[in-house]
C-alpha atoms as a PDB file:
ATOM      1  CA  UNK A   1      -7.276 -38.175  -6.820  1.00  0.00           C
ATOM      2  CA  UNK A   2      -3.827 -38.616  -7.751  1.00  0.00           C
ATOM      3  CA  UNK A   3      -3.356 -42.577  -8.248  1.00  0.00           C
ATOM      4  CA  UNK A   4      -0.164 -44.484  -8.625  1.00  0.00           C
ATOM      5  CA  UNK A   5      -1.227 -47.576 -10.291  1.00  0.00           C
ATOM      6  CA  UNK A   6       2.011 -48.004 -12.978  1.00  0.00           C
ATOM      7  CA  UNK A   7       3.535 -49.937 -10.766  1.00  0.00           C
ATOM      8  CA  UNK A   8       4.684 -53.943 -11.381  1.00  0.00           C
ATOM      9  CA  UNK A   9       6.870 -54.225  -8.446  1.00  0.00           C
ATOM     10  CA  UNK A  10       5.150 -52.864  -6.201  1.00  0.00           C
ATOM     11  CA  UNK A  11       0.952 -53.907  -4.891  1.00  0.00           C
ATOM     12  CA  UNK A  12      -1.333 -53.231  -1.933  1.00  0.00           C
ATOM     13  CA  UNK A  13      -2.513 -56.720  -1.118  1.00  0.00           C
ATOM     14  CA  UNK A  14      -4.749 -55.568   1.461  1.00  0.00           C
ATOM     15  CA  UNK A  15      -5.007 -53.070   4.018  1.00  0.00           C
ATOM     16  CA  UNK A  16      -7.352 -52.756   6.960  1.00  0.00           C
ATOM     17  CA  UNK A  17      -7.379 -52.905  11.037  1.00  0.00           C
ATOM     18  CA  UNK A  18      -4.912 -49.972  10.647  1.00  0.00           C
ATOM     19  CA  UNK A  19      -2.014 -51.802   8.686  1.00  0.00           C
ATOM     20  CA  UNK A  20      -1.572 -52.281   4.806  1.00  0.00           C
ATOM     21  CA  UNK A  21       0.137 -55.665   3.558  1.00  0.00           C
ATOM     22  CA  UNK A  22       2.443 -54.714   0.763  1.00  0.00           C
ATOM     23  CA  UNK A  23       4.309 -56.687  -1.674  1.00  0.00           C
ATOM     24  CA  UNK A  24       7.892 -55.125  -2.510  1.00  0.00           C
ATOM     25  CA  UNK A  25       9.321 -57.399  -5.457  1.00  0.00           C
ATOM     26  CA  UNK A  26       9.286 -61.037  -3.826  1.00  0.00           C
ATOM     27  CA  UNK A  27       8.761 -59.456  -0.375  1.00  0.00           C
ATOM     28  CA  UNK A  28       5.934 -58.961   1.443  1.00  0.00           C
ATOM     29  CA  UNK A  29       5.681 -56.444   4.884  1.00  0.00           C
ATOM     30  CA  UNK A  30       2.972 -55.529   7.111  1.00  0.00           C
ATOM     31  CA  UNK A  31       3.110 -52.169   8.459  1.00  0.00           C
ATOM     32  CA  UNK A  32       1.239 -49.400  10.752  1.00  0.00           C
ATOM     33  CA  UNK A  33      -1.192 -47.163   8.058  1.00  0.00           C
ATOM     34  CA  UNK A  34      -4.066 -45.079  10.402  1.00  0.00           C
ATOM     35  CA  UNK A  35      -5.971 -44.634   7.506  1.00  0.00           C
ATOM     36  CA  UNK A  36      -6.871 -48.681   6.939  1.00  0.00           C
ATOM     37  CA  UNK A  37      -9.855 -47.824   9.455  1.00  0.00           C
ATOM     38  CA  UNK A  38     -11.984 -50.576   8.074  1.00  0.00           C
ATOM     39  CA  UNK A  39     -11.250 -54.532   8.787  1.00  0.00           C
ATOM     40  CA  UNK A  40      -8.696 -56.025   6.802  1.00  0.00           C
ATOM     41  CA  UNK A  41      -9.882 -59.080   4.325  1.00  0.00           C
ATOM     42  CA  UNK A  42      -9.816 -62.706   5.392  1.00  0.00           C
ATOM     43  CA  UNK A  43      -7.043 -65.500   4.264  1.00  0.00           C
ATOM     44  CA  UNK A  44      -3.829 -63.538   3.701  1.00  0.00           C
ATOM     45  CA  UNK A  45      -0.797 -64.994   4.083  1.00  0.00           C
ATOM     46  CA  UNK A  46       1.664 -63.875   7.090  1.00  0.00           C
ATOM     47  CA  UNK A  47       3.810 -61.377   5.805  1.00  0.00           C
ATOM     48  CA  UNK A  48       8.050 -61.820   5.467  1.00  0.00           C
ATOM     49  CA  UNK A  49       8.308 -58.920   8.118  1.00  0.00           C
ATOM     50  CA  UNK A  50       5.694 -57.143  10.795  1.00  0.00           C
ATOM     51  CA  UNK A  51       6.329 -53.715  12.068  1.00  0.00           C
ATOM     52  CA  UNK A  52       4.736 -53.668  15.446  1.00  0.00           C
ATOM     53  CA  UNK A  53       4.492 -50.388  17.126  1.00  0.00           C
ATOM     54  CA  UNK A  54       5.810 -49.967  20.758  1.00  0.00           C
ATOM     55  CA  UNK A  55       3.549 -47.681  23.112  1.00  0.00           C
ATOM     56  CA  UNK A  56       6.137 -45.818  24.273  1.00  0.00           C
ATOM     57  CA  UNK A  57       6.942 -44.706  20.878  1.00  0.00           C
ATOM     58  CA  UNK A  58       8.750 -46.198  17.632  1.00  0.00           C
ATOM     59  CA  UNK A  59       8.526 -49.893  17.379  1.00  0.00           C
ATOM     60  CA  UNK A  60      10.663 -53.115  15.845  1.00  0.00           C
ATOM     61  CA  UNK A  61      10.451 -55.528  13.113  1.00  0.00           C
ATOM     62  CA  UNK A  62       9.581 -59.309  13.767  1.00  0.00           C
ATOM     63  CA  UNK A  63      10.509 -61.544  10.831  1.00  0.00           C
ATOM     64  CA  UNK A  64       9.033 -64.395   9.831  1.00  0.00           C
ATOM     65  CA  UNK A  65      11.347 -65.249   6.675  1.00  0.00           C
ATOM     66  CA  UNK A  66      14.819 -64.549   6.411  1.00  0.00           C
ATOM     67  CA  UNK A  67      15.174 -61.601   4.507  1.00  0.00           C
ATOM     68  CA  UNK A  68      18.113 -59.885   2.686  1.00  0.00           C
ATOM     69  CA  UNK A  69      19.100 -56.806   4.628  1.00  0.00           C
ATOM     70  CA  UNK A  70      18.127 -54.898   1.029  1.00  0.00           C
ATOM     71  CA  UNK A  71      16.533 -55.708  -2.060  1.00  0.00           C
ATOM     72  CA  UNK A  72      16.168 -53.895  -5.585  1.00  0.00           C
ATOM     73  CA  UNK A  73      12.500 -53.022  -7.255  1.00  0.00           C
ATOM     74  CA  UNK A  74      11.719 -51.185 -10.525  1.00  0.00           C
ATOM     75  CA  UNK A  75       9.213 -48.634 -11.796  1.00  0.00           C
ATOM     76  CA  UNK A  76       9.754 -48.101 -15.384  1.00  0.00           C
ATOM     77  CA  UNK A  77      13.421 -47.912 -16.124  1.00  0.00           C
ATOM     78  CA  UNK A  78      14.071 -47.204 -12.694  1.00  0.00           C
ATOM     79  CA  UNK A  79      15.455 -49.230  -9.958  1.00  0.00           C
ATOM     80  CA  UNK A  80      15.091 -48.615  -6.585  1.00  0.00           C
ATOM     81  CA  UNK A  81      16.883 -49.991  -3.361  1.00  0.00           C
ATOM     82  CA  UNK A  82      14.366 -50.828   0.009  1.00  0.00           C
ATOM     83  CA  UNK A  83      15.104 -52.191   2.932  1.00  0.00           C
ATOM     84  CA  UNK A  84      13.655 -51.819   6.377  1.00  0.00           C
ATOM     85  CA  UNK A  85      14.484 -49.001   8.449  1.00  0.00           C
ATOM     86  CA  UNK A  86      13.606 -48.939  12.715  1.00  0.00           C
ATOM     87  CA  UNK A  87      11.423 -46.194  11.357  1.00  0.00           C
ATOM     88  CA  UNK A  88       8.712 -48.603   9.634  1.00  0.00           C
ATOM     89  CA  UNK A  89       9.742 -47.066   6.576  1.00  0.00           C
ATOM     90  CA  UNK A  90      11.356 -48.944   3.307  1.00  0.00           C
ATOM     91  CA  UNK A  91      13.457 -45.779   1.877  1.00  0.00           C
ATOM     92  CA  UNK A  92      10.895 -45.318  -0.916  1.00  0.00           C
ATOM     93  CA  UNK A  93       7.013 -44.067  -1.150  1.00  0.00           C
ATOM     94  CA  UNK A  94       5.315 -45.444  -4.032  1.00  0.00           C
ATOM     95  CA  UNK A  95       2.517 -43.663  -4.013  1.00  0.00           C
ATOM     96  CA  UNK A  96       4.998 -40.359  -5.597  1.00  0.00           C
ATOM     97  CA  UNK A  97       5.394 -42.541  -8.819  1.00  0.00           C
ATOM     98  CA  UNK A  98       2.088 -40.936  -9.931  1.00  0.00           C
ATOM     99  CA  UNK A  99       4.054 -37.086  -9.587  1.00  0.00           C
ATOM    100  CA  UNK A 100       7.024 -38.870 -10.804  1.00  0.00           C
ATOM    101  CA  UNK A 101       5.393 -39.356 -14.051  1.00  0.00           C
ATOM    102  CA  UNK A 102       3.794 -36.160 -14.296  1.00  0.00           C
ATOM    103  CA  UNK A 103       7.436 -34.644 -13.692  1.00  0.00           C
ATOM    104  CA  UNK A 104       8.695 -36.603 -16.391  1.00  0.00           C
ATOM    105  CA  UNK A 105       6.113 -35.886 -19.186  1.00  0.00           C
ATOM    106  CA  UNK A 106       7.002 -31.863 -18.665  1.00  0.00           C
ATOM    107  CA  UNK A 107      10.872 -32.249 -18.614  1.00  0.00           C
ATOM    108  CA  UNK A 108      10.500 -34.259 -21.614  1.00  0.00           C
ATOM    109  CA  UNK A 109       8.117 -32.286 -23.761  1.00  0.00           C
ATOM    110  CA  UNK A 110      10.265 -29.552 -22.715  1.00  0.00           C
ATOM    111  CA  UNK A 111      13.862 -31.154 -23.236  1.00  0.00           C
ATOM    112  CA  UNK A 112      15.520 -27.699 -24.129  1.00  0.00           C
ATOM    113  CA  UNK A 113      14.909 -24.382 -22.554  1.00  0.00           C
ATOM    114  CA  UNK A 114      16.587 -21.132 -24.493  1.00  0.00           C
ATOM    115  CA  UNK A 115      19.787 -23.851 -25.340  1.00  0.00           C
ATOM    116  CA  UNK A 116      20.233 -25.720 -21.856  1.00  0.00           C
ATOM    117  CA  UNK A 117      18.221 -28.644 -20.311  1.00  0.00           C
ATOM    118  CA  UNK A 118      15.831 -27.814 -17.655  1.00  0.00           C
ATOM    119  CA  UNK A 119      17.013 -27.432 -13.929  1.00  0.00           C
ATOM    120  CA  UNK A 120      14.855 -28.533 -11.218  1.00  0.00           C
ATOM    121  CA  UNK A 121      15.411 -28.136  -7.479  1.00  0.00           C
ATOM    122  CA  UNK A 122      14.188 -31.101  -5.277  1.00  0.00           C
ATOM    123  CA  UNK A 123      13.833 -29.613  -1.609  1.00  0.00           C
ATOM    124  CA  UNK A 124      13.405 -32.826   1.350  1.00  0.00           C
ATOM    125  CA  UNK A 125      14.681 -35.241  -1.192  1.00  0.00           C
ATOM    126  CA  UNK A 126      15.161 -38.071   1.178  1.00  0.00           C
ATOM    127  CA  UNK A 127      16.064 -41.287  -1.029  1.00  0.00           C
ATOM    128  CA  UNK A 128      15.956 -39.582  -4.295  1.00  0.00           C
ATOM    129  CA  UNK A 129      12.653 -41.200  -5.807  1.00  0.00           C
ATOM    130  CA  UNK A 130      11.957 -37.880  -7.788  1.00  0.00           C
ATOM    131  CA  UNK A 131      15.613 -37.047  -8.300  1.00  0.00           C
ATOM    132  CA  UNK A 132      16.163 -40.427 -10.624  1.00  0.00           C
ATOM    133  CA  UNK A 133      12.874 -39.598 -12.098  1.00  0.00           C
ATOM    134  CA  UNK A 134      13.393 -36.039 -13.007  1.00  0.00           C
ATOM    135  CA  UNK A 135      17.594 -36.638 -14.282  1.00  0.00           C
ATOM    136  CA  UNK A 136      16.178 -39.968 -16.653  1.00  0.00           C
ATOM    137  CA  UNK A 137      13.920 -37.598 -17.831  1.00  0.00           C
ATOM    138  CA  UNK A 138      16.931 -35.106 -18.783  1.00  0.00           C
ATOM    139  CA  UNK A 139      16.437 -32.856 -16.383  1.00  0.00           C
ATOM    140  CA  UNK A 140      19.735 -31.478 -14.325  1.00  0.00           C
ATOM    141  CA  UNK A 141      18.623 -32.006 -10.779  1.00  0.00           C
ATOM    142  CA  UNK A 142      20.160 -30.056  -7.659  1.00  0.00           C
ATOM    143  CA  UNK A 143      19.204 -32.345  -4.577  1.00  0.00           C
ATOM    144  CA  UNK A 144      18.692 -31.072  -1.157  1.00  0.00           C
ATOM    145  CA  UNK A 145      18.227 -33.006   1.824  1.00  0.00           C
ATOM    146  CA  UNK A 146      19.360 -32.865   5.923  1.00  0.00           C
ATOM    147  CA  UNK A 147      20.435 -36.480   6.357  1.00  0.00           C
ATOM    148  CA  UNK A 148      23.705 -37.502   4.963  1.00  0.00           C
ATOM    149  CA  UNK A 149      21.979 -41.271   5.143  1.00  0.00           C
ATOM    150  CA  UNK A 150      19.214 -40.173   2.937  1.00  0.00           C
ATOM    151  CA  UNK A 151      21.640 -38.485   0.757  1.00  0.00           C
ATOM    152  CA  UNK A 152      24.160 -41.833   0.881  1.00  0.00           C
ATOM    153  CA  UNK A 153      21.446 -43.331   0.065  1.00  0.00           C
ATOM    154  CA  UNK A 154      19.823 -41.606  -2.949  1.00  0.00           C
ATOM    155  CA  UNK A 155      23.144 -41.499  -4.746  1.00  0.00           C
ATOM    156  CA  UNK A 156      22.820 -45.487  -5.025  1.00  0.00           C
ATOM    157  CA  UNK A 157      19.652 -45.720  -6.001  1.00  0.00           C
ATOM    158  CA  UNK A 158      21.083 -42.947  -8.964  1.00  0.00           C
ATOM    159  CA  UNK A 159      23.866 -45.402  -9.638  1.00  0.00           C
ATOM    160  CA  UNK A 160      21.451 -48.475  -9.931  1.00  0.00           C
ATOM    161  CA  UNK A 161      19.391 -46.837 -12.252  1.00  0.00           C
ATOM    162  CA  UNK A 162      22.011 -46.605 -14.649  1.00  0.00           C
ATOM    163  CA  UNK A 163      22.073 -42.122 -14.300  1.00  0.00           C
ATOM    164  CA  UNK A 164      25.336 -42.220 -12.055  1.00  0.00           C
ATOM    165  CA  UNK A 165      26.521 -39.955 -15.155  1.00  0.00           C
ATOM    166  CA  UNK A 166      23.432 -37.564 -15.395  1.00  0.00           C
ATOM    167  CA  UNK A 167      24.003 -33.939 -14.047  1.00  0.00           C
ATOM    168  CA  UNK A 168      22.885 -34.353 -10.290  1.00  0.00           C
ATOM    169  CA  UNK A 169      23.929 -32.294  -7.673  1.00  0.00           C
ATOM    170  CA  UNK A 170      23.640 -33.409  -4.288  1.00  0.00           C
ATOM    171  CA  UNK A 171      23.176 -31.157  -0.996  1.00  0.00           C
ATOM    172  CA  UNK A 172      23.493 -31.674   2.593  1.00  0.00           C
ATOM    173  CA  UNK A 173      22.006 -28.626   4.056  1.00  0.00           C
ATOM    174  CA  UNK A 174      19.036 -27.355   5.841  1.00  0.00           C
ATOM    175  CA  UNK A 175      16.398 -26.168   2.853  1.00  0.00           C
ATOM    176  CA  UNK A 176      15.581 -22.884   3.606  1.00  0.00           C
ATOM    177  CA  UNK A 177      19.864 -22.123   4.943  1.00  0.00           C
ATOM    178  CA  UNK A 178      20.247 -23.527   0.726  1.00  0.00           C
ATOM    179  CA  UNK A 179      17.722 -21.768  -0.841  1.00  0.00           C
ATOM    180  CA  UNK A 180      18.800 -18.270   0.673  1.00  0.00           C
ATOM    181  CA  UNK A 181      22.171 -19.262  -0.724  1.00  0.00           C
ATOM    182  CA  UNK A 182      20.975 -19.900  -3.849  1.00  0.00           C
ATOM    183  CA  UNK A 183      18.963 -16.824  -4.471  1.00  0.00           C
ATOM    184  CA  UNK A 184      22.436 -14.612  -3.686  1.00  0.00           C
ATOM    185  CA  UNK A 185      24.011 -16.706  -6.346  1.00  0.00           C
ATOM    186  CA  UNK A 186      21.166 -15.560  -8.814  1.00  0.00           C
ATOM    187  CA  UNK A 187      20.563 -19.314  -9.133  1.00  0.00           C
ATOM    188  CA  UNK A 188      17.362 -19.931 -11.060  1.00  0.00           C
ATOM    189  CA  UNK A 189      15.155 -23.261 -11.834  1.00  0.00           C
ATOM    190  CA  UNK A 190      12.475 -24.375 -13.928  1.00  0.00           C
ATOM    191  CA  UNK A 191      10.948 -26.676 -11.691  1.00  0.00           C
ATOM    192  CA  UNK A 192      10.960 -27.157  -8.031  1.00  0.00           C
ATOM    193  CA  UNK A 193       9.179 -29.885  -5.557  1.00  0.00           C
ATOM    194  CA  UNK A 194       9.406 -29.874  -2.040  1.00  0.00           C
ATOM    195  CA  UNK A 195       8.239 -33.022  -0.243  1.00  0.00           C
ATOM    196  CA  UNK A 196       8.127 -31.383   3.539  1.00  0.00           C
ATOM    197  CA  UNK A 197       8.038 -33.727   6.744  1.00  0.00           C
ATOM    198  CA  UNK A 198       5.261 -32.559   9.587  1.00  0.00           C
ATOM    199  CA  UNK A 199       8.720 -31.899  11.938  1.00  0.00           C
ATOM    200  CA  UNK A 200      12.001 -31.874  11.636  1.00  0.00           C
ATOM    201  CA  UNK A 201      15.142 -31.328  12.309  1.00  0.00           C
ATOM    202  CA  UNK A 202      17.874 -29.810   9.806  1.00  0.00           C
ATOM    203  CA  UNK A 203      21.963 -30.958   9.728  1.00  0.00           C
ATOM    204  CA  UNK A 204      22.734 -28.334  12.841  1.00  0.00           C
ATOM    205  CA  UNK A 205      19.676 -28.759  14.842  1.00  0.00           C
ATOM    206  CA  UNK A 206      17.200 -26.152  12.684  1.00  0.00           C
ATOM    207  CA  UNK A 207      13.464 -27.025  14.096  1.00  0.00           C
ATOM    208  CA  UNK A 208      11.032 -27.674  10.808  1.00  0.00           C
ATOM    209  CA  UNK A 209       7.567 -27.717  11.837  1.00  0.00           C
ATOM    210  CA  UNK A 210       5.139 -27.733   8.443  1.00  0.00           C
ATOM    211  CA  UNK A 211       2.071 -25.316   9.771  1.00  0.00           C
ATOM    212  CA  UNK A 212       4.600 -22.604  10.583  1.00  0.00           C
ATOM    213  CA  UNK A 213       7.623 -23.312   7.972  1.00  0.00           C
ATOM    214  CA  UNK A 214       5.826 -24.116   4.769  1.00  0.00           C
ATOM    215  CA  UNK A 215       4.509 -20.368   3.515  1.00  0.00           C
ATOM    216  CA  UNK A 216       7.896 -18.911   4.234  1.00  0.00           C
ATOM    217  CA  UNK A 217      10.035 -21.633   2.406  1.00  0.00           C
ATOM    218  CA  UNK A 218       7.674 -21.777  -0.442  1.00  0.00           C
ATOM    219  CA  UNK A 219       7.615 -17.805  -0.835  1.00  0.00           C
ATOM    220  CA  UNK A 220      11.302 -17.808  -0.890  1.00  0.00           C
ATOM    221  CA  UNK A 221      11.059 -20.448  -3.391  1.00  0.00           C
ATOM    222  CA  UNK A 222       9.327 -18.788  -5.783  1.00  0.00           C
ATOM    223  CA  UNK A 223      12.393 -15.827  -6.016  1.00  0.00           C
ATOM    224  CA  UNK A 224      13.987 -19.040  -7.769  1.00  0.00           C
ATOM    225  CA  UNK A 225      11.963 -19.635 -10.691  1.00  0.00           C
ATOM    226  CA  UNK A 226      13.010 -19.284 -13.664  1.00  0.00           C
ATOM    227  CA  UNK A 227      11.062 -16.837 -16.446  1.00  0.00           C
ATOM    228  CA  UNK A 228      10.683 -19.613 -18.173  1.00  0.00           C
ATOM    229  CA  UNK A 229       9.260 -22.214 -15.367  1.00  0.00           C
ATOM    230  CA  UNK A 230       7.572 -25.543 -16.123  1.00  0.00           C
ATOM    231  CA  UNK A 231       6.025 -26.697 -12.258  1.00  0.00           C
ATOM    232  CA  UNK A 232       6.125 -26.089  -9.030  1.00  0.00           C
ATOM    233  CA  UNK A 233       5.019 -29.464  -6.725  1.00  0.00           C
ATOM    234  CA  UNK A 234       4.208 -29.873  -2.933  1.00  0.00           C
ATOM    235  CA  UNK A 235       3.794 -32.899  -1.612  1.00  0.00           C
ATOM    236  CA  UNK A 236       2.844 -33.189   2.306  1.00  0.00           C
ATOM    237  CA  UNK A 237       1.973 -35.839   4.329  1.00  0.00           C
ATOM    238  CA  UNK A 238       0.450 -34.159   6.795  1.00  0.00           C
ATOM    239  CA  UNK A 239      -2.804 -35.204   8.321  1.00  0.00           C
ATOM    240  CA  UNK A 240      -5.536 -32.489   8.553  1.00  0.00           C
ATOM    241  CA  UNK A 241      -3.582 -30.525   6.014  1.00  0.00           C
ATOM    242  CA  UNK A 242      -5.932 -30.607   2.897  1.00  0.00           C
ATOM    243  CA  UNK A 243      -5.111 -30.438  -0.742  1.00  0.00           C
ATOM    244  CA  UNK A 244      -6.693 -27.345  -1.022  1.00  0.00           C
ATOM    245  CA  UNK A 245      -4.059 -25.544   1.546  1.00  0.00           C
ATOM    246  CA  UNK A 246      -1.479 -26.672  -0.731  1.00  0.00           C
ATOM    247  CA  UNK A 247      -3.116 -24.923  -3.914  1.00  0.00           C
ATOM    248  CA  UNK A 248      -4.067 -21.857  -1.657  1.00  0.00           C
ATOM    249  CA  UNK A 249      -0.538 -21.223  -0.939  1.00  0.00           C
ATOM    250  CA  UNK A 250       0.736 -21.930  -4.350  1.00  0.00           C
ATOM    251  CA  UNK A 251      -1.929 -19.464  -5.603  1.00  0.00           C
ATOM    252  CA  UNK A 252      -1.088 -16.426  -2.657  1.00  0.00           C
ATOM    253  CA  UNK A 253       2.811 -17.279  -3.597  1.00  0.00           C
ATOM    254  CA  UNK A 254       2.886 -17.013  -7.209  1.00  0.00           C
ATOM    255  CA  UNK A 255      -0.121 -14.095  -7.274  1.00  0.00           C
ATOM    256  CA  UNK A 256      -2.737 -16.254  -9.164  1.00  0.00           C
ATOM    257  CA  UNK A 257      -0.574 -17.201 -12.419  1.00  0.00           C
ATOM    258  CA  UNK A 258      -0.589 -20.356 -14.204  1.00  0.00           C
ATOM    259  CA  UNK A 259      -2.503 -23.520 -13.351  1.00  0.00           C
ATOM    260  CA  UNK A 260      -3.374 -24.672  -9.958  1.00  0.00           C
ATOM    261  CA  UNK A 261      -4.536 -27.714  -9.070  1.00  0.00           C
ATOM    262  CA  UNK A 262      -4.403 -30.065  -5.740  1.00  0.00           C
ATOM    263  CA  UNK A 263      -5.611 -33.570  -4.527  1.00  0.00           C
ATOM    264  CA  UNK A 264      -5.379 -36.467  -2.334  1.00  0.00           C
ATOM    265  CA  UNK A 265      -2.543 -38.766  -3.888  1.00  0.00           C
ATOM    266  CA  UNK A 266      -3.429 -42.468  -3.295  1.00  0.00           C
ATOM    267  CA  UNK A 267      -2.643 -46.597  -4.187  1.00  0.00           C
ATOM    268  CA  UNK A 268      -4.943 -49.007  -5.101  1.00  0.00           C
ATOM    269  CA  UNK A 269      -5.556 -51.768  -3.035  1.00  0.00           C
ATOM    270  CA  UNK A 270      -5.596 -55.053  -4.736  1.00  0.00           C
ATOM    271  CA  UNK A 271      -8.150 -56.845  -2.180  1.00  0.00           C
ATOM    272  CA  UNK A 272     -10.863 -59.296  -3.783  1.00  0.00           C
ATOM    273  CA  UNK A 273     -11.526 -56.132  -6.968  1.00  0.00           C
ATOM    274  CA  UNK A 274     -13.318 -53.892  -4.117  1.00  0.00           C
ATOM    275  CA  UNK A 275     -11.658 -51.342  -6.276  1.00  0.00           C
ATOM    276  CA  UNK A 276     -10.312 -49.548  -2.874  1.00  0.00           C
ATOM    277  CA  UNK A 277      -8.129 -46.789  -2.460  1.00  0.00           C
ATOM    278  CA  UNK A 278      -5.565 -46.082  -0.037  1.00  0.00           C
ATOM    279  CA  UNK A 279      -5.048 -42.251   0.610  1.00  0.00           C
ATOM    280  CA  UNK A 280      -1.247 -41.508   0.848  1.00  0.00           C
ATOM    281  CA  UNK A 281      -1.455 -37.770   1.190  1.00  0.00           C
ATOM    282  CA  UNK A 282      -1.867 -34.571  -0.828  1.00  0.00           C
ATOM    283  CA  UNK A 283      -0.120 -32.618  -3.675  1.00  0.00           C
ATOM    284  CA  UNK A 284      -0.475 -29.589  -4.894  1.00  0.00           C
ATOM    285  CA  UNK A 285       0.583 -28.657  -8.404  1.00  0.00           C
ATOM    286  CA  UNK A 286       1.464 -25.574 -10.550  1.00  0.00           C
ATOM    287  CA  UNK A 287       2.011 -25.106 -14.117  1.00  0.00           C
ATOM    288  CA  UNK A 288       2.529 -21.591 -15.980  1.00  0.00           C
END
């Protein structure tokens, strides 16, 4: 397993009942996880904010504290802006610090490629975790995503991590509409990440579903790398998709060369030392 446990900001209190407690900075929210099957511990405190799910779909907030309508946390030298959305989500997944990382070691033992930093493409790049990752790393990031919020949104979290400067190129476009574009450019990259949603829907309407969009985008992907590539990454969230799909495509899409490996990415949980594990997904991973 994959397991983000760098982070100081950021903790698991507890999860269980089919919610995890979670302690942003100063903040603490309780939200929907399906995977907490098992009972949650005894004696927590009640959290700042509650997502409750509605049975007709979506769901609300209730707060119990006042809360700023966003806060700042770090990870590293990075600083990050949450806040939370109708969605249940917080603009960030912590759990991708643990691919962050791995991102940076390459671009950094790798700061120079034939006289010109390495380019990476980041494909569903929602708030830009990855993206301020990958450009404080020195890496020249192009930045694709079908939400102008997410987009809006990613640029500040650039701009609080001090890398408003850094070569970062940001895209509003449907993925695969881009990366057609780019490959009649003769655009190439040395890395690329994708972080796919299950569905979707791109900035004119274009239906993403992941069983039936995945091969195809990551095929076409491959025309863009680089002969001198570092990584490819897939991250999916995705239930019933299993880390070993993600290295079998990798594998069928780039013939069998390089390194693959896949796994379940997860967080600890801090509960009691149980030493428990939440599972937040799956990457898979190639290096040449």
């Amino acid at each position: 397993m994959y397991l983000a446990d760098s982070w100081h900001d950021y903790e698991i209190i507890d999860a269980g009942d089919g919610e995890k407690l979670e302690r942003w900075g100063g903040v603490t929210l309780l939200r929907p996880d399906p995977q907490a099957v098992w009972p949650m511990g005894a004696g927590n405190k009640k959290p700042d904010a509650h997502y409750i799910r509605s049975s007709s779909g979506g769901g609300h907030w209730e707060y119990n504290s006042r809360l700023e309508e966003s806060w700042t946390i770090k990870w590293k030298e990075l600083t990050f802006l949450v806040r939370p959305t109708g969605f249940k989500h917080t603009g960030l997944f912590p759990e991708q610090a643990v691919n962050w990382a791995w991102m940076q070691d390459i671009i950094r033992a790798n700061p120079v490629i034939n006289g010109e930093k390495p380019r990476v493409l980041n494909l569903f790049a929602y708030t830009g975790g990855a993206t301020c990752a990958l450009a404080s790393a020195g890496a020249e990031v192009v930045h694709v995503d079908a939400a102008k919020g997410m987009v809006a949104w990613a640029k500040d979290n650039l701009a609080k991590s001090g890398l408003a400067e850094k070569p970062v190129r940001f895209i509003v476009d449907d993925v695969m509409k881009f990366v057609l574009r780019e490959q009649r450019r003769c655009r190439s990259y040395h890395g690329i990440l994708m972080d796919p949603p299950s569905y979707g829907r791109g900035p004119n309407g274009e239906m993403w579903k992941i069983e039936e969009g995945l091969y195809p985008l990551l095929k076409e992907c491959v025309k863009l790398l680089n002969e001198n590539a570092l990584f490819f990454l897939i991250n999916s969230y995705t239930t019933g998709l299993a880390p070993t799909v993600l290295a079998n495509a990798l594998k069928v899409a780039l013939d069998g060369k390089g390194r693959f490996e896949a796994g379940e990415v997860g967080l600890p949980i801090t509960r009691n030392g149980e030493r428990l594990v939440l599972p937040c997904g799956a990457s898979g991973r190639w290096t040449k």
